[in-house]
Protein backbone atom coordinates (compact mmCIF):
# COMPACT_ATOMS: atom_id res chain seq x y z
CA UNK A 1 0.00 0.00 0.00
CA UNK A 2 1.62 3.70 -1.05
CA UNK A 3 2.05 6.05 2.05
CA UNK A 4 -0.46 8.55 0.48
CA UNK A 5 -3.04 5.65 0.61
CA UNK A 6 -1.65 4.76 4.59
CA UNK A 7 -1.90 8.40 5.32
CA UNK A 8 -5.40 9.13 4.25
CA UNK A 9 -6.83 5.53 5.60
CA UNK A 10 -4.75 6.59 8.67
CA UNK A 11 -6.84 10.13 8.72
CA UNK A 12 -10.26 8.87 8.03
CA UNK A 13 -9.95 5.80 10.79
CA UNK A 14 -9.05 8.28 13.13
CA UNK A 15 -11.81 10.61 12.73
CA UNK A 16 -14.14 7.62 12.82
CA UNK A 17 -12.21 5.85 16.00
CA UNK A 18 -12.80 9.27 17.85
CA UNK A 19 -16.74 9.29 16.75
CA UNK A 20 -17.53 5.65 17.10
CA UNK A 21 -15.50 6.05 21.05
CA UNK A 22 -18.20 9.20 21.69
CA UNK A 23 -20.80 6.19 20.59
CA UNK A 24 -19.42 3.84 22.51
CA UNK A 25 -18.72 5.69 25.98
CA UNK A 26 -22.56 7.16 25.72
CA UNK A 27 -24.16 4.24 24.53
CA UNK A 28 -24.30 2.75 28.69
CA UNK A 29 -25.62 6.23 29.41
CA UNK A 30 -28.12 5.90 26.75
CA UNK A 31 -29.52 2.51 27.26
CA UNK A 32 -29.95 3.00 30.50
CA UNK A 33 -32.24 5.78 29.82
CA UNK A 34 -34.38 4.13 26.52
CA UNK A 35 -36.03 0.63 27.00
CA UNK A 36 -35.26 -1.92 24.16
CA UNK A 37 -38.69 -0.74 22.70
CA UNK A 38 -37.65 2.50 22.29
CA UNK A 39 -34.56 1.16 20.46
CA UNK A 40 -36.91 -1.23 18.49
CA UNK A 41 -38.89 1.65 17.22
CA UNK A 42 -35.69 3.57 16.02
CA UNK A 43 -33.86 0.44 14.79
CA UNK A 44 -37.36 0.26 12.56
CA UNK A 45 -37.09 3.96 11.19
CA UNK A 46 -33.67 4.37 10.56
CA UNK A 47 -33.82 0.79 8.58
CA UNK A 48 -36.54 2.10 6.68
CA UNK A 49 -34.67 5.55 5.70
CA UNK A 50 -31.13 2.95 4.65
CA UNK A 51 -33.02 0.84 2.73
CA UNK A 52 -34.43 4.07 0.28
CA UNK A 53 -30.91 5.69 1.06
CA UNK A 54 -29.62 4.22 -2.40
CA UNK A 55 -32.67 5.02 -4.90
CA UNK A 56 -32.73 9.04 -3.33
CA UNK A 57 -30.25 9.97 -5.87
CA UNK A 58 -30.35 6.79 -7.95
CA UNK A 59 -26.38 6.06 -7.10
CA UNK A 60 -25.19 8.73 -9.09
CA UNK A 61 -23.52 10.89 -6.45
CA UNK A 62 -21.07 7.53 -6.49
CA UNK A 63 -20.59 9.01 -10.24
CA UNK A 64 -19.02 12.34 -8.91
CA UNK A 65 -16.11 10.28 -7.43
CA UNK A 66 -15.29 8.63 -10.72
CA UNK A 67 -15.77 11.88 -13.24
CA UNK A 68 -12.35 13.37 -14.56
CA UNK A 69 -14.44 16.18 -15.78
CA UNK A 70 -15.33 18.87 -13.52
CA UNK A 71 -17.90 20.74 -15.66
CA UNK A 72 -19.70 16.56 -15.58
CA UNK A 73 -18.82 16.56 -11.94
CA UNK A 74 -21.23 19.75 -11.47
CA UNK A 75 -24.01 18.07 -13.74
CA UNK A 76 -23.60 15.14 -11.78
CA UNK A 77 -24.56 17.21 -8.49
CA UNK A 78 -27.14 19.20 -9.83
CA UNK A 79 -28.78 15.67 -11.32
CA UNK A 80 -28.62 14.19 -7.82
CA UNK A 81 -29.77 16.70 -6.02
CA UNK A 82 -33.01 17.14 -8.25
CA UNK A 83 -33.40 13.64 -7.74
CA UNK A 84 -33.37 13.34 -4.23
CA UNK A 85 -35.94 16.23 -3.97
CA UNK A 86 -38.33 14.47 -5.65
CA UNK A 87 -37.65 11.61 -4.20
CA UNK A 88 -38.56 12.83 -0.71
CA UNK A 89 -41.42 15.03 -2.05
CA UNK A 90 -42.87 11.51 -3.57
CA UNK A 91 -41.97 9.59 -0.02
CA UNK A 92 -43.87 12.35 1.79
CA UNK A 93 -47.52 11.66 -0.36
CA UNK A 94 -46.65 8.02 -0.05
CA UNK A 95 -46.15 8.66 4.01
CA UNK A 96 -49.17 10.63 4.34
CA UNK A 97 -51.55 8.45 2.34
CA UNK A 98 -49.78 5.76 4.38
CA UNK A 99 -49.90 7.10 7.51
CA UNK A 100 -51.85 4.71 9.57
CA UNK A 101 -50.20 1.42 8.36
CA UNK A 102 -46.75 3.43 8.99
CA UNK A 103 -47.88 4.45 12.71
CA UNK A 104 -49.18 0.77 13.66
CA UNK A 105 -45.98 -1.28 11.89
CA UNK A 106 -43.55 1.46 13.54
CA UNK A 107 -46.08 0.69 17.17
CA UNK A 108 -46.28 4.41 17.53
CA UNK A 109 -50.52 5.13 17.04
CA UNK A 110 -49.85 8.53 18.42
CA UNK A 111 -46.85 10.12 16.83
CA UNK A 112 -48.46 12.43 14.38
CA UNK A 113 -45.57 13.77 12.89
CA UNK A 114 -43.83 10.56 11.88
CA UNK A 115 -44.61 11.19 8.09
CA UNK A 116 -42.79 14.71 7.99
CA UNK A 117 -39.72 13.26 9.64
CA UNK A 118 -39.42 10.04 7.53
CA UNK A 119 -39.55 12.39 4.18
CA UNK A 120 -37.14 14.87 6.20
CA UNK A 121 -34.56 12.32 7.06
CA UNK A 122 -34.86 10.58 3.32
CA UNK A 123 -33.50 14.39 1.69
CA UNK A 124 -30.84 15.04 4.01
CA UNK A 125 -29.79 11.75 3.51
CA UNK A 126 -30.05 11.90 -0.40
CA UNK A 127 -28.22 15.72 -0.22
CA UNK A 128 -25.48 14.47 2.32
CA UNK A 129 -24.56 11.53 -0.17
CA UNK A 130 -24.02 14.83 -2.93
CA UNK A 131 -21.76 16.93 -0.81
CA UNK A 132 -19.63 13.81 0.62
CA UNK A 133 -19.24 12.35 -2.48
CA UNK A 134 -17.41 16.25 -3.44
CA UNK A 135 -15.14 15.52 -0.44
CA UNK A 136 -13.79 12.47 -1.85
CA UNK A 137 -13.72 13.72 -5.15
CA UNK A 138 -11.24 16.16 -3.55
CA UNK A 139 -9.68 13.72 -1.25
CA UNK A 140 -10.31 16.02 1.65
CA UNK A 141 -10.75 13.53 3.99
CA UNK A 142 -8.95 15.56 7.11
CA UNK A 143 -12.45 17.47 6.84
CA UNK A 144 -14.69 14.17 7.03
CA UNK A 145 -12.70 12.92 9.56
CA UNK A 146 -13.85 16.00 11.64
CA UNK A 147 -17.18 15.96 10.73
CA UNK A 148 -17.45 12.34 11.98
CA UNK A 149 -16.80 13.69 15.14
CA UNK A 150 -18.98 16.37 15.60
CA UNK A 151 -21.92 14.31 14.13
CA UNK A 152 -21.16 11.70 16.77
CA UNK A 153 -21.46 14.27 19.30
CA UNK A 154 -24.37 15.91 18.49
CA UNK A 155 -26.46 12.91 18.01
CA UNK A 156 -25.21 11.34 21.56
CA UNK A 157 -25.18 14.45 23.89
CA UNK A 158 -28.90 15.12 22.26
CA UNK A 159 -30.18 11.62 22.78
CA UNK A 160 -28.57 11.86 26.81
CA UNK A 161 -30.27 15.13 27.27
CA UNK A 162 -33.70 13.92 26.01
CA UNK A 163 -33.39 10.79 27.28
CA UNK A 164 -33.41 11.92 30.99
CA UNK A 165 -36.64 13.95 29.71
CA UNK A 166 -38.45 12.40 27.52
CA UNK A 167 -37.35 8.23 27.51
CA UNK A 168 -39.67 7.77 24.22
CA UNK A 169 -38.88 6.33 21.20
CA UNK A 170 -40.14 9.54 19.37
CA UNK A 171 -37.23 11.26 20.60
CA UNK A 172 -34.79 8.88 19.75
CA UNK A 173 -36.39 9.16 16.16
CA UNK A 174 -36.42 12.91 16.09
CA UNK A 175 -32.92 13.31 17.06
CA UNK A 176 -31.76 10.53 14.59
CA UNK A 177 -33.90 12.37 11.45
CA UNK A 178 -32.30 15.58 12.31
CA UNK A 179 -29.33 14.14 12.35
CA UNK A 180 -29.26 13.95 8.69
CA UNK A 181 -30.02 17.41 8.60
CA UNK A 182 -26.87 17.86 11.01
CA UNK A 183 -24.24 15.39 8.83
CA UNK A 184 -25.90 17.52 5.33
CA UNK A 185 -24.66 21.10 6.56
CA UNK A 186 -21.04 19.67 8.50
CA UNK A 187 -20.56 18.77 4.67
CA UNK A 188 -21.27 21.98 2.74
CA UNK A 189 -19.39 23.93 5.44
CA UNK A 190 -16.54 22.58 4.30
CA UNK A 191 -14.05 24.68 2.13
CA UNK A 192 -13.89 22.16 -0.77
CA UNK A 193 -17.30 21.24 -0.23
CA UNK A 194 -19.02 24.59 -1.53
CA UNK A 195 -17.65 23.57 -4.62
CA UNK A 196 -20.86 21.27 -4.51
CA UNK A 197 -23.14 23.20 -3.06
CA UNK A 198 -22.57 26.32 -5.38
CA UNK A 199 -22.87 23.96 -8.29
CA UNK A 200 -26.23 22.94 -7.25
CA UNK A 201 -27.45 26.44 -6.57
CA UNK A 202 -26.62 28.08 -9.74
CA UNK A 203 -27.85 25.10 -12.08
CA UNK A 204 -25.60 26.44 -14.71
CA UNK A 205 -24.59 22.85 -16.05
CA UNK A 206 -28.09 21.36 -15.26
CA UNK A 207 -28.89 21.52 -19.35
CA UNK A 208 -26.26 18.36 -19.46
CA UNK A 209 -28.08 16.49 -17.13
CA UNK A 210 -29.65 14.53 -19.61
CA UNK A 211 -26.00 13.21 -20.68
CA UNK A 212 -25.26 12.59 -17.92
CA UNK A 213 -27.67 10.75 -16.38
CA UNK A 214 -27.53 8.36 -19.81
CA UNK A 215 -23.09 8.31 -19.78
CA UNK A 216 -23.57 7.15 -15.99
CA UNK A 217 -27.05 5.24 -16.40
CA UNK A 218 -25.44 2.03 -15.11
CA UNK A 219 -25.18 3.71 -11.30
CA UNK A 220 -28.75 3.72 -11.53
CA UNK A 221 -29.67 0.64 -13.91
CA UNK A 222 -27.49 -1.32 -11.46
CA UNK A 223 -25.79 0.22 -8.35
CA UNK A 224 -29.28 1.92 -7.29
CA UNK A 225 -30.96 -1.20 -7.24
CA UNK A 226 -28.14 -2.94 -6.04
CA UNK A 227 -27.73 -1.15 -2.62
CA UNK A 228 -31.37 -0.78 -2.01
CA UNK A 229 -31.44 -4.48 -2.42
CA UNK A 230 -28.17 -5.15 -0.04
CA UNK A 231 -30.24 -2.26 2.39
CA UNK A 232 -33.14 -4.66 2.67
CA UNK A 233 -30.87 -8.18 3.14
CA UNK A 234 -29.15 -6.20 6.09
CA UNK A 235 -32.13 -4.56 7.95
CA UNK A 236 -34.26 -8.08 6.99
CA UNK A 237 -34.31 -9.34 10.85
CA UNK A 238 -35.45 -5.78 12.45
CA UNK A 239 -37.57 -5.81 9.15
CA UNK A 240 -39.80 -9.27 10.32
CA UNK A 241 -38.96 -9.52 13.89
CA UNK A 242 -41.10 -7.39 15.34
CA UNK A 243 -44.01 -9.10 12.91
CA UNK A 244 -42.61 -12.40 14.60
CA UNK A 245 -42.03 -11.83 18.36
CA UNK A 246 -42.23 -7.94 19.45
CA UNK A 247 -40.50 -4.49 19.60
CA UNK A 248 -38.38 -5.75 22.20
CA UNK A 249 -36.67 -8.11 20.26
CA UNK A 250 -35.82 -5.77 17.43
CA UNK A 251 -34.46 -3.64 20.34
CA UNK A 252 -31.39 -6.14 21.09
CA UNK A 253 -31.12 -6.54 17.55
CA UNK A 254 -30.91 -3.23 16.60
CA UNK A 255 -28.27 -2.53 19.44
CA UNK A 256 -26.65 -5.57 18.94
CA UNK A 257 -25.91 -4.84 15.49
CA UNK A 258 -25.23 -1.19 16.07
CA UNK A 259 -22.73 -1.59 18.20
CA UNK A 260 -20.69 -4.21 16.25
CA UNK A 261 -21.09 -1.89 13.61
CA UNK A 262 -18.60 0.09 15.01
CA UNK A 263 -15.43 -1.30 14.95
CA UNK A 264 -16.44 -2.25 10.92
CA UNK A 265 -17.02 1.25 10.43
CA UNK A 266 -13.92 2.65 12.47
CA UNK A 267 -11.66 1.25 9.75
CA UNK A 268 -14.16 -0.27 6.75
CA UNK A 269 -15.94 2.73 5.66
CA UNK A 270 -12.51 4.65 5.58
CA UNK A 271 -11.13 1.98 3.52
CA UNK A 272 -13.70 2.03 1.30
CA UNK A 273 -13.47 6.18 0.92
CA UNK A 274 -10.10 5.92 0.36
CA UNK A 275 -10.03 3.27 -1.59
CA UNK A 276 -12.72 3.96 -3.98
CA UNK A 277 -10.50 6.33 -5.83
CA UNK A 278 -7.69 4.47 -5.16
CA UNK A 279 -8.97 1.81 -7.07
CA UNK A 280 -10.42 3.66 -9.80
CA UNK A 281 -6.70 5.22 -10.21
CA UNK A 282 -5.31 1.48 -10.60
CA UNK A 283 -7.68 0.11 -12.96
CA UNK A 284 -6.97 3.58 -15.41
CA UNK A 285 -3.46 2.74 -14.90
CA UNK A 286 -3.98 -1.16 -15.16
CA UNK A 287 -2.30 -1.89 -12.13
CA UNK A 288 -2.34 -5.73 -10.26
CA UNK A 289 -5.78 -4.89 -8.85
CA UNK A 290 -6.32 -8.27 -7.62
CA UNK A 291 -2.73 -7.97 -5.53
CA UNK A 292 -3.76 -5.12 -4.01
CA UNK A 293 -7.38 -6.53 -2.89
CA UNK A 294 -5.89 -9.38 -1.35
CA UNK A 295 -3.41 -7.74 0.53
CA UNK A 296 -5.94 -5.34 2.17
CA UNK A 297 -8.47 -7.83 2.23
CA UNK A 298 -6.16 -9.95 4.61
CA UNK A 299 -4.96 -7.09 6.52
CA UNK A 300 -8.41 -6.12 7.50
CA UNK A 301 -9.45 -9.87 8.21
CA UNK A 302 -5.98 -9.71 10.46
CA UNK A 303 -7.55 -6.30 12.31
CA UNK A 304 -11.11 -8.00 13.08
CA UNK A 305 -10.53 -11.34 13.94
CA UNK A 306 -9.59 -11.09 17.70
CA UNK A 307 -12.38 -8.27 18.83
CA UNK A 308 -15.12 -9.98 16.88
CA UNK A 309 -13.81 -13.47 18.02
CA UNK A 310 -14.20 -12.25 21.93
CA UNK A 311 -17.77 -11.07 21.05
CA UNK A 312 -18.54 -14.43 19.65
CA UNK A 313 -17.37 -16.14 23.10
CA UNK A 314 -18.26 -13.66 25.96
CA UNK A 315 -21.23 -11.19 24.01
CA UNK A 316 -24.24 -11.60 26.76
CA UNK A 317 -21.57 -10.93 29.49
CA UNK A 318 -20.39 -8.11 28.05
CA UNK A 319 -23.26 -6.58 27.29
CA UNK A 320 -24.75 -7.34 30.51
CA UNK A 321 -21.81 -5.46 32.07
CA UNK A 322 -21.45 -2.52 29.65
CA UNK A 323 -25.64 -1.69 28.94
CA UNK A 324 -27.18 -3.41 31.51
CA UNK A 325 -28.65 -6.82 32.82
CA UNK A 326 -31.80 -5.87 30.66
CA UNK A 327 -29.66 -6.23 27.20
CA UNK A 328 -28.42 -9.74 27.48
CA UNK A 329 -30.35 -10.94 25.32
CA UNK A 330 -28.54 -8.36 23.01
CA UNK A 331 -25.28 -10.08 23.45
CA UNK A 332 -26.82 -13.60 22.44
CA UNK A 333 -27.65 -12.01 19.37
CA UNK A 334 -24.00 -9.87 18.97
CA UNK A 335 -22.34 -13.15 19.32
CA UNK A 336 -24.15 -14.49 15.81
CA UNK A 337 -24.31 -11.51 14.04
CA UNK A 338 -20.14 -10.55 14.75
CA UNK A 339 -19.61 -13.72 12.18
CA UNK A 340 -21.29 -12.54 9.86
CA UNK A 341 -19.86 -8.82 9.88
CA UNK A 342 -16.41 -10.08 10.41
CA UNK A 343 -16.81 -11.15 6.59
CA UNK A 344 -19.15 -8.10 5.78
CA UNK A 345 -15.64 -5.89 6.61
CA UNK A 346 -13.48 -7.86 4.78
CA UNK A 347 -15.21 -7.34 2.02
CA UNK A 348 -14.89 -3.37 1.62
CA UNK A 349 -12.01 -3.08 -0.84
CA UNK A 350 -13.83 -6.04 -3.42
CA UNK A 351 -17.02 -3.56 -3.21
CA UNK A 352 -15.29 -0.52 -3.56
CA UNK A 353 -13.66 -2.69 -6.72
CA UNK A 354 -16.58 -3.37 -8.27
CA UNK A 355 -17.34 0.30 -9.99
CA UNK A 356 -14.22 1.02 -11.12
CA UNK A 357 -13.85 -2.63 -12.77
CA UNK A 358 -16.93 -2.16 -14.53
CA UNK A 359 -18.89 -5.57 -13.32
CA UNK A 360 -21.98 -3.42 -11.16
CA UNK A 361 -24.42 -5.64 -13.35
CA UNK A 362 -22.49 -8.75 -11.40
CA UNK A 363 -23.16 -6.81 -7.96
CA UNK A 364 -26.73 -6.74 -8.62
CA UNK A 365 -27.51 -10.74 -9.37
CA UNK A 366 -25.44 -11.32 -6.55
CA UNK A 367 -27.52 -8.60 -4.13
CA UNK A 368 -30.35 -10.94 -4.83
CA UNK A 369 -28.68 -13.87 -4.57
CA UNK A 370 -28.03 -12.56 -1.10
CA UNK A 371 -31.05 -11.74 0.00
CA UNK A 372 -32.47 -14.79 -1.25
CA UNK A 373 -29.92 -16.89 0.58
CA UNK A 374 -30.55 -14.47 4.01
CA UNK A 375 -34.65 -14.44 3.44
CA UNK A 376 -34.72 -18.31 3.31
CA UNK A 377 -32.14 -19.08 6.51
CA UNK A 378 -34.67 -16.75 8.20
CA UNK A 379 -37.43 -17.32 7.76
CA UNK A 380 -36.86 -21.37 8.13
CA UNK A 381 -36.10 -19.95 11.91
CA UNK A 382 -38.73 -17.77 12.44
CA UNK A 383 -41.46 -20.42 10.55
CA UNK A 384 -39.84 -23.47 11.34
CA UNK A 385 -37.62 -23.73 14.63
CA UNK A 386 -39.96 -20.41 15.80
CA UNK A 387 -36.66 -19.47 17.73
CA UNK A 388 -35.36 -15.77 17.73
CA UNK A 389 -31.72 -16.56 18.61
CA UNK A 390 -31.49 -19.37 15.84
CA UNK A 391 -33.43 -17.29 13.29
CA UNK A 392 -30.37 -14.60 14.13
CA UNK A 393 -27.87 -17.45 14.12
CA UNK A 394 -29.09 -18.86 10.49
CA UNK A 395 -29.39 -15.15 8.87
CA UNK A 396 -25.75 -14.11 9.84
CA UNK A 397 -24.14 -17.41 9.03
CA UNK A 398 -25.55 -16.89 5.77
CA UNK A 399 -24.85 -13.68 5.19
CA UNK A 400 -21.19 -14.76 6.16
CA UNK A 401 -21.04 -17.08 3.10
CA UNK A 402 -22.09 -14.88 0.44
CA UNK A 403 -20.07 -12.44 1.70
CA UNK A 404 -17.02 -14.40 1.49
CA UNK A 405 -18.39 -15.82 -2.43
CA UNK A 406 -18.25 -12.02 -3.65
CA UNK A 407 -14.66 -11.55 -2.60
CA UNK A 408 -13.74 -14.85 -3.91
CA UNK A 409 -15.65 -13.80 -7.40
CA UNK A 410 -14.37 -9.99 -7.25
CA UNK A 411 -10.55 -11.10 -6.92
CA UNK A 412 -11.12 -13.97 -9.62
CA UNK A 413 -12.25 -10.72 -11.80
CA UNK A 414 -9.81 -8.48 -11.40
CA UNK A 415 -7.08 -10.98 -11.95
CA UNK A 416 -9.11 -12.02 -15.26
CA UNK A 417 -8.68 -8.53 -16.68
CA UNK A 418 -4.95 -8.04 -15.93
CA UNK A 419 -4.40 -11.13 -17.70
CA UNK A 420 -6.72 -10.07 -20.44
CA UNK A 421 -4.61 -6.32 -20.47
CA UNK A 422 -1.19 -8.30 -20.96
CA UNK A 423 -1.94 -10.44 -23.47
């Protein structure tokens, strides 16, 4: 790996290691002060909002990135950011028209205003993917390293002053849909972020929107569907638990997950920023791709093995001890679900591959080959064995194997087309 690529993963983890360890050292505080329904009723919502996250802009802030053209760059960000506002407009009619199904799936008959924050949170998160994506495009990731940490903060210290207040999971969801709002403006406030954001004010470049949208059609042909597909075979348990058992139960999911979730973002999401470029640079330069995805794809199996192998041994004690004798049944559940992650991190460079090697059509058959494989191992434990802890057990094992087949398959690929390059 070049220093300038060590450098920059160096500078993102640590921005993320200093916001996931605010998470982490309020997180006792916090579910002390929310019950697990509370947490099952945000675990729902914010689900919901990741699972439309990719079709907001269609994928094609991912396109920004991967542009060598500024002038396309700016089309690019004026295209998304029409999208995603009527996107939300659309998800606020469906909401409202919605409404009553939404309040009794979500078990909050009362909460009024749940429509105007679901469409609130599904914008910011659509515009926040837009100005991010003009961060890495400029590879200033000292300022999303900082931004981490002052999203971190303002999401924990504002669920720990509600929660002594008002212990309801409305709050939690409030907090968590202004959030977005939060993460949107810590992006255009950076310098080489407004850029971006005067690109999408002046729409000067939006009469090549049109060619662009068609030049970079296979971000949303493909990689649109593609996430919202992977969105749904991640957030399938808090998806059909609660139908299943009860809010409760989605609760120690939710936290279960969120909090092994951590240490995969603390270094896999800044691999994946930093690498996404990275790898787009090697393929235009035909470099040994496949070299340099097994390298970092063992490295990063080397970094996760030991914390996620103590959560598979001692999770209900720890979690016992850290949150509280009440979320035990959360570390039953972090013990399954760390297998399958550990292979969900490993996998970060072969995604962040799969763009710049041009084989997003692949990603997409094996999204629902995913889900498929995840739906069934489910399901035969919620139908079948009626058992929450084995349903958990099955889903994660299976979503450890297809995890592992698309690094396997990505690897195989980019060693295909350096072969093909040197003959």
């Amino acid at each position: 790996m070049k220093p300038k690529v060590v450098k920059s993963v160096a500078t993102m983890a640590g921005g993320t290691a200093l916001a996931q360890a605010i998470t982490i050292l309020f997180t006792p505080i916090i579910t002390r002060l929310f019950p697990p329904e509370a947490y099952g009723a945000l675990g729902t919502f914010s689900s919901l909002i990741t699972i439309l996250v990719p079709l907001v802009a269609l994928s094609y802030p991912m396109a920004i990135v991967l542009s060598r053209d500024d002038s396309e760059a700016v089309s690019l960000t004026q295209l998304s950011g029409l999208i995603a506002l009527l996107f939300a407009a659309v998800t606020l009619f469906l909401a409202l028209m919605f409404e009553g199904e939404l309040l009794d799936y979500m078990g909050m008959e009362n909460f009024t205003g749940l429509p105007y924050l679901f469409a609130f949170a599904v914008l910011f998160s659509g515009l926040a993917q837009v100005f991010r994506s003009w961060l890495l495009r400029e590879k200033d990731f000292s300022s999303l390293a900082r931004m981490e940490v002052i999203n971190s903060l303002f999401n924990n210290v504002s669920k720990s002053a509600l929660g002594f207040f008002f212990p309801l999971a409305a709050a939690l969801i409030g907090i968590y849909a202004f959030g977005q709002a939060v993460q949107t403006l810590l992006y255009t406030l950076g310098l080489k972020a407004r850029r971006g954001l005067a690109a999408l004010g002046t729409f000067d470049a939006l009469a090549n929107a049109s060619v662009v949208a068609r030049k970079f059609s296979d971000f949303a042909l493909y990689r649109a569907p593609q996430g919202f597909i992977n969105a749904i075979s991640q957030s399938l348990p808090i998806l059909v638990l609660g139908f299943a058992f009860d809010q409760a139960v989605v609760g120690y999911y939710a936290l279960a997950k969120s909090i092994l979730s951590a240490p995969l973002t603390l270094v896999g999401k800044s691999v994946s920023d930093v690498f996404y470029p990275r790898l787009a640079e090697a393929v235009a330069e035909r470099e040994d791709v496949s070299r340099l995805l097994i390298r970092s794809t063992l490295i990063l199996f080397g970094i996760a093995a030991l914390p996620f192998g103590v959560v598979f041994f001692y999770g209900p004690e720890l979690f016992s001890f850290v949150f509280g004798t009440q979320w035990h049944n959360a570390g039953v559940f972090a013990g399954w679900i760390s297998i399958w992650l550990l292979f969900g991190f490993i996998n970060r460079p072969s995604v962040s591959a799969i763009a710049p090697l041009g084989i997003q059509k692949f990603l997409l058959g094996y999204e629902v080959l995913s889900i498929v494989a995840k739906a069934l191992a489910l399901a035969f434990g919620i139908l079948v064995l009626k058992d929450e802890t084995i349903s958990v057990a099955l889903f994660s094992c299976a979503g450890a194997i297809v995890n592992l087949y698309l690094v396997l398959h990505v690897i195989r690929k980019a060693r295909s087309i350096k072969e093909a390059n040197q003959s």
